[in-house]
N, C-alpha and C. Protein backbone atom coordinates (compact mmCIF):
# COMPACT_ATOMS: atom_id res chain seq x y z
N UNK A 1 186.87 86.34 77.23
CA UNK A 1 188.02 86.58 76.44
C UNK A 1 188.75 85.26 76.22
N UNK A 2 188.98 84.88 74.98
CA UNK A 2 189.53 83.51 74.60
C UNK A 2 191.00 83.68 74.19
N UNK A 3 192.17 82.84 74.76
CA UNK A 3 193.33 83.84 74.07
C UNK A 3 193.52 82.46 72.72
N UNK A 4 194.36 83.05 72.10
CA UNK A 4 194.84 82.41 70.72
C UNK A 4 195.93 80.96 71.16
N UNK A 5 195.63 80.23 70.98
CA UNK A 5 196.66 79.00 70.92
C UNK A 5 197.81 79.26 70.02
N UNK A 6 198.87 78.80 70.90
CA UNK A 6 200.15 78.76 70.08
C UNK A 6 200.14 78.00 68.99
N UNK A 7 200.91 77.54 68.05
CA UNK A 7 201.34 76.85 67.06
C UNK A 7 201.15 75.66 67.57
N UNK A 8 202.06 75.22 68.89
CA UNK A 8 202.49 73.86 69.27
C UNK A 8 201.13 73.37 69.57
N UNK A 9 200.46 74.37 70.66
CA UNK A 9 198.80 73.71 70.87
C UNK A 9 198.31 73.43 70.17
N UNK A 10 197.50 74.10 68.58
CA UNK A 10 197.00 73.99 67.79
C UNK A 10 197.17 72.53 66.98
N UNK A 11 198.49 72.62 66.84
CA UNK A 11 198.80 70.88 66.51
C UNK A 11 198.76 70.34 67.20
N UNK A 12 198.78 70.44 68.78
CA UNK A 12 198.73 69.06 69.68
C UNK A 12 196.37 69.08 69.52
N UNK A 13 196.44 69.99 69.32
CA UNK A 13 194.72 69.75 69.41
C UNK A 13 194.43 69.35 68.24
N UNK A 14 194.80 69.29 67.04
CA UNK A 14 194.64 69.07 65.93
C UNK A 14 194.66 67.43 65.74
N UNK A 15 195.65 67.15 66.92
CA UNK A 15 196.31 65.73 66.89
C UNK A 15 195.23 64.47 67.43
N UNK A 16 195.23 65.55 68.43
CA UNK A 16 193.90 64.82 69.59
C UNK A 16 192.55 64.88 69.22
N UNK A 17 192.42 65.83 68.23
CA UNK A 17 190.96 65.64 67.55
C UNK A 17 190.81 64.52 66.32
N UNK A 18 192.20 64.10 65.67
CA UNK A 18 192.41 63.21 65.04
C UNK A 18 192.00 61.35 65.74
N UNK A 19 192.64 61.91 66.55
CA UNK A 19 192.96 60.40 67.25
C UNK A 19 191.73 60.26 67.56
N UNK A 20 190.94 61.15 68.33
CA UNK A 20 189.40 60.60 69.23
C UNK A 20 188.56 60.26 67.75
N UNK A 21 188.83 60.98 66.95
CA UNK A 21 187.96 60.18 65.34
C UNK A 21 188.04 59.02 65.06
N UNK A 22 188.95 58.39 65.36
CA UNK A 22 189.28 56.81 65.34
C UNK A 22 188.90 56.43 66.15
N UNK A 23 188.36 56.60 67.48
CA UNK A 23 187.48 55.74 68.28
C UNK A 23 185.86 55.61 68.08
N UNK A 24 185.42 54.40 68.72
CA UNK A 24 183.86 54.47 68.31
C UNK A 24 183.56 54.93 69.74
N UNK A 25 182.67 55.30 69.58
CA UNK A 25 181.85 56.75 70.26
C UNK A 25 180.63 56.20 70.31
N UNK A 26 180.10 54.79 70.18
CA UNK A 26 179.01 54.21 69.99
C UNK A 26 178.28 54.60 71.69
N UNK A 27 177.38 54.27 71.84
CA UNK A 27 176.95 54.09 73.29
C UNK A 27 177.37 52.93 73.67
N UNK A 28 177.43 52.68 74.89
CA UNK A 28 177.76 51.53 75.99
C UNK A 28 176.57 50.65 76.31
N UNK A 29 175.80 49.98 76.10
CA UNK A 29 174.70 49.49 76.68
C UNK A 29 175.06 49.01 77.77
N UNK A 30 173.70 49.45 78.46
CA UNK A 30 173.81 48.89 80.41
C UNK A 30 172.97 47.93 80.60
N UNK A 31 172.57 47.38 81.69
CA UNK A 31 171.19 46.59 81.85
C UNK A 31 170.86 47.47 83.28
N UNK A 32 169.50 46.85 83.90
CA UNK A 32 168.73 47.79 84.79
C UNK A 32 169.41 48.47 85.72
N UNK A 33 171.00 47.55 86.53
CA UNK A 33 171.44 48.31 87.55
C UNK A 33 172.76 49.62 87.01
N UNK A 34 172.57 49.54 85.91
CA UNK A 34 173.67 50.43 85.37
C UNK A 34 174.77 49.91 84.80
N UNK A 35 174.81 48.51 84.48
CA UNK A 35 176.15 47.97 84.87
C UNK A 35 176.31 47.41 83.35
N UNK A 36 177.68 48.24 82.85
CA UNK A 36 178.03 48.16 81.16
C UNK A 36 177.62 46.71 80.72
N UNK A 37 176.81 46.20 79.70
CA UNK A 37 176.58 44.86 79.06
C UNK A 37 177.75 44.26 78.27
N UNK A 38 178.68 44.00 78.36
CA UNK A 38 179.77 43.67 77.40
C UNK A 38 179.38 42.56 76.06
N UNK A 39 180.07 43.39 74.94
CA UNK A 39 179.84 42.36 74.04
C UNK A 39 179.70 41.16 73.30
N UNK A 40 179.12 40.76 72.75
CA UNK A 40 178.92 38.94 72.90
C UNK A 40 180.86 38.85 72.24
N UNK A 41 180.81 38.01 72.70
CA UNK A 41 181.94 36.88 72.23
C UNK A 41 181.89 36.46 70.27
N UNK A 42 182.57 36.31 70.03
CA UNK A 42 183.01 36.15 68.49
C UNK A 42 182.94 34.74 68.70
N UNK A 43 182.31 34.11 67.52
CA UNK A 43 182.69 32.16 67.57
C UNK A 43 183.39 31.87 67.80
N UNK A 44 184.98 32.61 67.37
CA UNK A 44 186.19 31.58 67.55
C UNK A 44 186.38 31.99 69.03
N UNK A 45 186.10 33.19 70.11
CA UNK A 45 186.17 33.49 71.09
C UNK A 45 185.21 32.29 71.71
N UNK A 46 184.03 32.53 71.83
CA UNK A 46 183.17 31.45 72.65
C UNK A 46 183.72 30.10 72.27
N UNK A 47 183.89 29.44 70.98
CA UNK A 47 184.35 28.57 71.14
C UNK A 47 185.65 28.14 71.72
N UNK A 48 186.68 29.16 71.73
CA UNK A 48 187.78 28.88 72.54
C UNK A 48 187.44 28.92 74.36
N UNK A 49 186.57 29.42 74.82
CA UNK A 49 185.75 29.48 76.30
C UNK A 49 185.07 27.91 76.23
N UNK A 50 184.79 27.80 75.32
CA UNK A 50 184.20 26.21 75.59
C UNK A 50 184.26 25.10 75.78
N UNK A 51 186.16 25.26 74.69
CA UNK A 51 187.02 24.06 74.54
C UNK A 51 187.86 23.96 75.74
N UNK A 52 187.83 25.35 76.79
CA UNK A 52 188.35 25.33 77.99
C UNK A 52 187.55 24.68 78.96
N UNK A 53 186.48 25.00 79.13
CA UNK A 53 185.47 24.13 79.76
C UNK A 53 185.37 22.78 79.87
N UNK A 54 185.23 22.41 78.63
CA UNK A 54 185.57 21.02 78.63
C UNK A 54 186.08 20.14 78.68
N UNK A 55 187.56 21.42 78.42
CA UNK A 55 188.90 20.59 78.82
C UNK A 55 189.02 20.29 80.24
N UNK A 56 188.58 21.55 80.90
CA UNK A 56 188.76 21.67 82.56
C UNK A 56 187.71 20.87 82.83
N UNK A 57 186.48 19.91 82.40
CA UNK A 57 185.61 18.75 82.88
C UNK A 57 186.68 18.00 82.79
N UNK A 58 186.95 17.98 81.50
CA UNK A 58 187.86 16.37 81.51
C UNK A 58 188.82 16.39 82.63
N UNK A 59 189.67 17.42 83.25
CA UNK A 59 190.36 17.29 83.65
C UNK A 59 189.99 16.88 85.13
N UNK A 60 188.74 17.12 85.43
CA UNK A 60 188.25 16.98 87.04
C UNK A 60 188.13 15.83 86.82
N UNK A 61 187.57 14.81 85.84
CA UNK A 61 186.71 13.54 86.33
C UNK A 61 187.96 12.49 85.88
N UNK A 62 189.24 12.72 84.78
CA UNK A 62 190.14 12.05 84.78
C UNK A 62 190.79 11.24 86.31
N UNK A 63 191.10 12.23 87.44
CA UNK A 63 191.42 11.01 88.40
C UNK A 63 190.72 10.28 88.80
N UNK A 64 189.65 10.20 88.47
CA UNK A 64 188.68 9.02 88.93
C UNK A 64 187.87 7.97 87.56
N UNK A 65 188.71 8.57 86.29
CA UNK A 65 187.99 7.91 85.12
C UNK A 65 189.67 8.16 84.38
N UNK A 66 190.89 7.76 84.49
CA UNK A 66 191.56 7.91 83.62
C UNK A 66 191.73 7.88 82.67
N UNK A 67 190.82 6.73 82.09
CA UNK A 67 190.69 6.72 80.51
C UNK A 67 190.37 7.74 79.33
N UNK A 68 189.78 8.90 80.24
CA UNK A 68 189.36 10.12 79.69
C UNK A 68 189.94 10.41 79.16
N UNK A 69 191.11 11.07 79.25
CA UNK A 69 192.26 11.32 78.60
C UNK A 69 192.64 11.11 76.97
N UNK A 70 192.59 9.54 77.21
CA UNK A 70 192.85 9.03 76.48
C UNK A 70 191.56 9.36 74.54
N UNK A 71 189.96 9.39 75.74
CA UNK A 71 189.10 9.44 74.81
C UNK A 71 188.89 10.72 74.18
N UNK A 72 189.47 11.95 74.46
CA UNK A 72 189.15 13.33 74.30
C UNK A 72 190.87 14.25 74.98
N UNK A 73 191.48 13.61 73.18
CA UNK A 73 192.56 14.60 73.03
C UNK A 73 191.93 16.17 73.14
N UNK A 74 192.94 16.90 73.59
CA UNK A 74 192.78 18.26 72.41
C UNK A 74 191.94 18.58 71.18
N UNK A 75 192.25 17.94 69.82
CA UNK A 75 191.87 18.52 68.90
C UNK A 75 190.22 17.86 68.79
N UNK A 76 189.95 16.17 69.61
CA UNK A 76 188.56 16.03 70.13
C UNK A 76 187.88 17.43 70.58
N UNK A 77 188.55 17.53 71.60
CA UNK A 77 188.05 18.50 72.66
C UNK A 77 187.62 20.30 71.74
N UNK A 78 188.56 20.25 70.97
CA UNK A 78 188.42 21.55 70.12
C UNK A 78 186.96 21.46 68.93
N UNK A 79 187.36 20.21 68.64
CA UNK A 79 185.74 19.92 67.27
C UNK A 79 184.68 19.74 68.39
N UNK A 80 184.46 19.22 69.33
CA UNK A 80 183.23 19.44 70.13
C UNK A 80 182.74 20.62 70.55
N UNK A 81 184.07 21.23 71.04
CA UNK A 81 183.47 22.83 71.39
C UNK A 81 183.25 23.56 70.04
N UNK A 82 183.72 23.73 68.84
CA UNK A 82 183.09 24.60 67.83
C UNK A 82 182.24 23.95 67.50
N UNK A 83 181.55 22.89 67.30
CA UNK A 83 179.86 22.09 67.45
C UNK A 83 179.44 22.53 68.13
N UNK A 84 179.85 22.30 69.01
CA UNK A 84 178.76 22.69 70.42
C UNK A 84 178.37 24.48 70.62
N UNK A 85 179.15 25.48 69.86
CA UNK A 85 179.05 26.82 70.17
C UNK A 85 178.69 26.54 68.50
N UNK A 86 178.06 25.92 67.60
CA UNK A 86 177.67 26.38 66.60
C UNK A 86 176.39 26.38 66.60
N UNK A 87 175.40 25.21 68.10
CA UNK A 87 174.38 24.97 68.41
C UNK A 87 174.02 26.26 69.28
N UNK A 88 175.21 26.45 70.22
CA UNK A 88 174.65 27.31 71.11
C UNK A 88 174.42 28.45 70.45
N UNK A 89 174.68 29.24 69.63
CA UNK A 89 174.58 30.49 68.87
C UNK A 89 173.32 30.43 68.13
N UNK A 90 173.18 29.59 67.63
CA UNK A 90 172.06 29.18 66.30
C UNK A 90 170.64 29.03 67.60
N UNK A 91 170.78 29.29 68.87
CA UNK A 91 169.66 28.81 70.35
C UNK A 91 169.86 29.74 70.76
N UNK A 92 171.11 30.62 70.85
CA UNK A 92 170.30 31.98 71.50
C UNK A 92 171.09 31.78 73.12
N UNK A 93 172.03 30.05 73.28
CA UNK A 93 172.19 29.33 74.59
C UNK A 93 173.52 30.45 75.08
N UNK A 94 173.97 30.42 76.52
CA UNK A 94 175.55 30.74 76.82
C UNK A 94 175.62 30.28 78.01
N UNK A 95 176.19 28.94 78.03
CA UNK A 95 176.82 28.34 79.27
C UNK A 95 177.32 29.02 80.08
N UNK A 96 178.55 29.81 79.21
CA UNK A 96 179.22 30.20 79.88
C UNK A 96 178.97 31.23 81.32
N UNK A 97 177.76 32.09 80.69
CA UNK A 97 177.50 33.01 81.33
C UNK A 97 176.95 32.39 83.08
N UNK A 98 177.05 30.78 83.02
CA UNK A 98 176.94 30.11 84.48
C UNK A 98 178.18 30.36 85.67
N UNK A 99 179.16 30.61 84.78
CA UNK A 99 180.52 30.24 85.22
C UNK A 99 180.34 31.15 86.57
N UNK A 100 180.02 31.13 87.52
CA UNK A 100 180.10 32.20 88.99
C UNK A 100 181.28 31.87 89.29
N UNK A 101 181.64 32.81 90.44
CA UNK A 101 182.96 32.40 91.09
C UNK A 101 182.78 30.84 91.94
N UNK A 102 181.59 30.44 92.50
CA UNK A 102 181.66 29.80 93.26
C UNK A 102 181.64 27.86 92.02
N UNK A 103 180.97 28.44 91.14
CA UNK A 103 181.60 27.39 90.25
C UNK A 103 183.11 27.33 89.40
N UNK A 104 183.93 28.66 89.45
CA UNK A 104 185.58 28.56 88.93
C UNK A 104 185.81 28.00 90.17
N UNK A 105 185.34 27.84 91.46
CA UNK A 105 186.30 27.42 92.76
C UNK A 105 185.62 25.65 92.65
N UNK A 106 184.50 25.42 92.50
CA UNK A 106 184.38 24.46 92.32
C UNK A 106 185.48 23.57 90.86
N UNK A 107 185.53 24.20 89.61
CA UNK A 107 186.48 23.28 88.85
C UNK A 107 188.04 23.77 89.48
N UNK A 108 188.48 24.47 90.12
CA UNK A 108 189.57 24.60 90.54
C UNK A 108 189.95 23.47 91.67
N UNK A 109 189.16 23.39 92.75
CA UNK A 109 189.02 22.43 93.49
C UNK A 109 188.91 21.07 93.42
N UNK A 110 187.89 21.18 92.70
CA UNK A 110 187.71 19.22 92.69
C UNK A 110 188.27 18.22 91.55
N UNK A 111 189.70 18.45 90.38
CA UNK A 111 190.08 18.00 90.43
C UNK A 111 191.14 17.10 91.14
N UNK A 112 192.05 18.16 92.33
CA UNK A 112 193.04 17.55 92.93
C UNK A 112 192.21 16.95 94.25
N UNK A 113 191.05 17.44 94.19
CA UNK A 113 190.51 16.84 95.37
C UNK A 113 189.88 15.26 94.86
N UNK A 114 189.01 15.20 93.82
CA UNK A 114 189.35 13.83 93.32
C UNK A 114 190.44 13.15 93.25
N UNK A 115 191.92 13.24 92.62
CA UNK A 115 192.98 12.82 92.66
C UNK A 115 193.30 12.55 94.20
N UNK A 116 193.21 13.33 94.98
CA UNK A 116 193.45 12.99 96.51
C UNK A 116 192.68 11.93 97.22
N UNK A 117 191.69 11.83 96.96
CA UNK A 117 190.81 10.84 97.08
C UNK A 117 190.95 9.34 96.39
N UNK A 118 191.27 9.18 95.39
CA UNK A 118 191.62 8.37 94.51
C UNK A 118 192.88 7.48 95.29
N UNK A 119 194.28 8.45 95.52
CA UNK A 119 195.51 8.16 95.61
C UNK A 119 195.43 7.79 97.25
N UNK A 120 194.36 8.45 98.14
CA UNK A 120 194.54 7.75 99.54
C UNK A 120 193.78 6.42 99.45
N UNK A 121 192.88 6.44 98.67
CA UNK A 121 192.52 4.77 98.98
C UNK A 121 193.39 3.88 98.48
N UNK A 122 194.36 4.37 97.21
CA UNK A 122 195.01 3.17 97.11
C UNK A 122 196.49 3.05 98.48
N UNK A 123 196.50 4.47 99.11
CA UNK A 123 197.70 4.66 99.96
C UNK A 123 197.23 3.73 101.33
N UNK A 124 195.58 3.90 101.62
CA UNK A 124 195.61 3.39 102.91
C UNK A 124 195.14 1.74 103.13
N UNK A 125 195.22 1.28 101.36
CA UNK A 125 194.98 -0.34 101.41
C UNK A 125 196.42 -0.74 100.67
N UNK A 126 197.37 -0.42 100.61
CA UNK A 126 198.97 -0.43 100.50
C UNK A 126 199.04 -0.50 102.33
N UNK A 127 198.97 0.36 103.03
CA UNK A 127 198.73 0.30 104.36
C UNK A 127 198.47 -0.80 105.45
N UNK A 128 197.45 -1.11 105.07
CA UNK A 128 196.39 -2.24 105.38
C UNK A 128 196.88 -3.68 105.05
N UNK A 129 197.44 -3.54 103.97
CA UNK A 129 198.55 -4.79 103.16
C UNK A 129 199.56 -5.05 103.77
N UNK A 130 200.36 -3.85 103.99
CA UNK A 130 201.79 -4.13 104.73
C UNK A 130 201.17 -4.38 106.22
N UNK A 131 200.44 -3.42 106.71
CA UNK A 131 200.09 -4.23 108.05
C UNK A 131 199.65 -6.16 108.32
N UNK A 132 199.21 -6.11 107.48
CA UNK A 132 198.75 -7.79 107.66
C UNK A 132 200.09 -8.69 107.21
N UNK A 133 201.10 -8.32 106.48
CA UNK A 133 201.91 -8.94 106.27
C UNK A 133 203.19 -8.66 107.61
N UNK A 134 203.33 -8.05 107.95
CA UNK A 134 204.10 -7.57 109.32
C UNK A 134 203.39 -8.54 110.23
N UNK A 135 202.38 -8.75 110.61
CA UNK A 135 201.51 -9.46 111.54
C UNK A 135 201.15 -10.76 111.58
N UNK A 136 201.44 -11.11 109.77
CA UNK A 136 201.77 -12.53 109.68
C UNK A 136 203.35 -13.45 109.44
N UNK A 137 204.12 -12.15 109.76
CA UNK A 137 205.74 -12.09 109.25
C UNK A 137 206.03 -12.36 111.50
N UNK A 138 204.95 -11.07 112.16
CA UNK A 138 205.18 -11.54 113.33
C UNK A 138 204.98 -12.88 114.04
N UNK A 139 203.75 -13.38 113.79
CA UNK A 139 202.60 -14.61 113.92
C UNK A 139 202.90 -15.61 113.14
N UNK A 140 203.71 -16.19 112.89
CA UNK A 140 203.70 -17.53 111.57
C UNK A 140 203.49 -18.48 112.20
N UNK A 141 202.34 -19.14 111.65
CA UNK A 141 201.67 -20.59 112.10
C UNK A 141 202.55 -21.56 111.37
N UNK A 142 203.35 -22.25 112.09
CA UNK A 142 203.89 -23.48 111.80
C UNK A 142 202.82 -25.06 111.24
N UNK A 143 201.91 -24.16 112.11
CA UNK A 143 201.22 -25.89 111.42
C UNK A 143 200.18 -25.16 110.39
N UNK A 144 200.03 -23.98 109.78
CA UNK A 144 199.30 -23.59 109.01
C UNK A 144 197.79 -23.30 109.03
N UNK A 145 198.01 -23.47 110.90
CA UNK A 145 196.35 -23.25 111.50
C UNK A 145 196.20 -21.67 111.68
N UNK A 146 194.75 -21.08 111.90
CA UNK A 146 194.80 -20.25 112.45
C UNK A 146 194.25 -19.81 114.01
N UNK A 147 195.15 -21.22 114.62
CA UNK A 147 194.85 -20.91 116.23
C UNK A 147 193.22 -20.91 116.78
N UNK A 148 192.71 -21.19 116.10
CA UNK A 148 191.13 -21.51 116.25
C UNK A 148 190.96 -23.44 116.45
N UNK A 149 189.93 -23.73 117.75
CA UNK A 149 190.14 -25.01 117.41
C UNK A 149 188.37 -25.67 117.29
């Protein structure tokens, strides 16, 4: 026994049969373990993933190559990546799809860890400097020897 929908239902179902018409209803493609395939990336999408990439290289090897910077503004950095994703598309290539977590922790990491590296060697021969000058500020050879005979 089916009972009759009110008015209000009828239009709220009327509504909701509307709306699900506007969705695509396509299938989902999976790969072997079940696990949804998501859709490729749009050029200006991959290429905006690329120009990040490369920005985030530049940005690791700058404390130890400052000049980088200088050689690969932005809008550099933007015409290389839509080149470079006009090759990769036309190959079939996707870098991106390398990106693991253990390589986002690697570019997360090793810029400031370069920079740290960089900034203690110049901190611990600033160091090394003032020590020898303290030691020759303590020690001053009057006759300009160094106590060796």
């Amino acid at each position: 026994m089916t009972e009759k929908l009110t008015p209000e239902q009828a239009q709220l179902l009327a509504h909701v049969a509307q709306t699900e018409s506007t969705f695509d209803t396509g299938a989902i493609p999976h790969d072997e373990q079940g696990n949804p395939i998501p859709p490729e990336p749009s050029i200006d999408e991959a290429a905006a993933e690329n120009a990040q990439i490369l920005a985030m290289a530049i940005s690791m090897l700058t404390p130890a190559m400052p000049f980088l910077a200088d050689c690969y503004p932005p809008d550099t950095i933007n015409r290389i990546a839509a080149a470079y994703t006009a090759v990769e598309q036309k190959h079939g290539w996707n870098a991106r799809q390398y990106l693991s977590v253990e390589v986002q922790l690697l570019i997360v990491a090793l810029p400031p860890t370069m920079q740290a590296i960089v900034i203690g060697k110049a901190y611990f021969a600033a160091r090394k400097a003032e020590a020898e000058r303290q030691m020759k500020d303590i020690n001053p050879r009057e006759d300009g020897s160094d106590g060796s005979n």
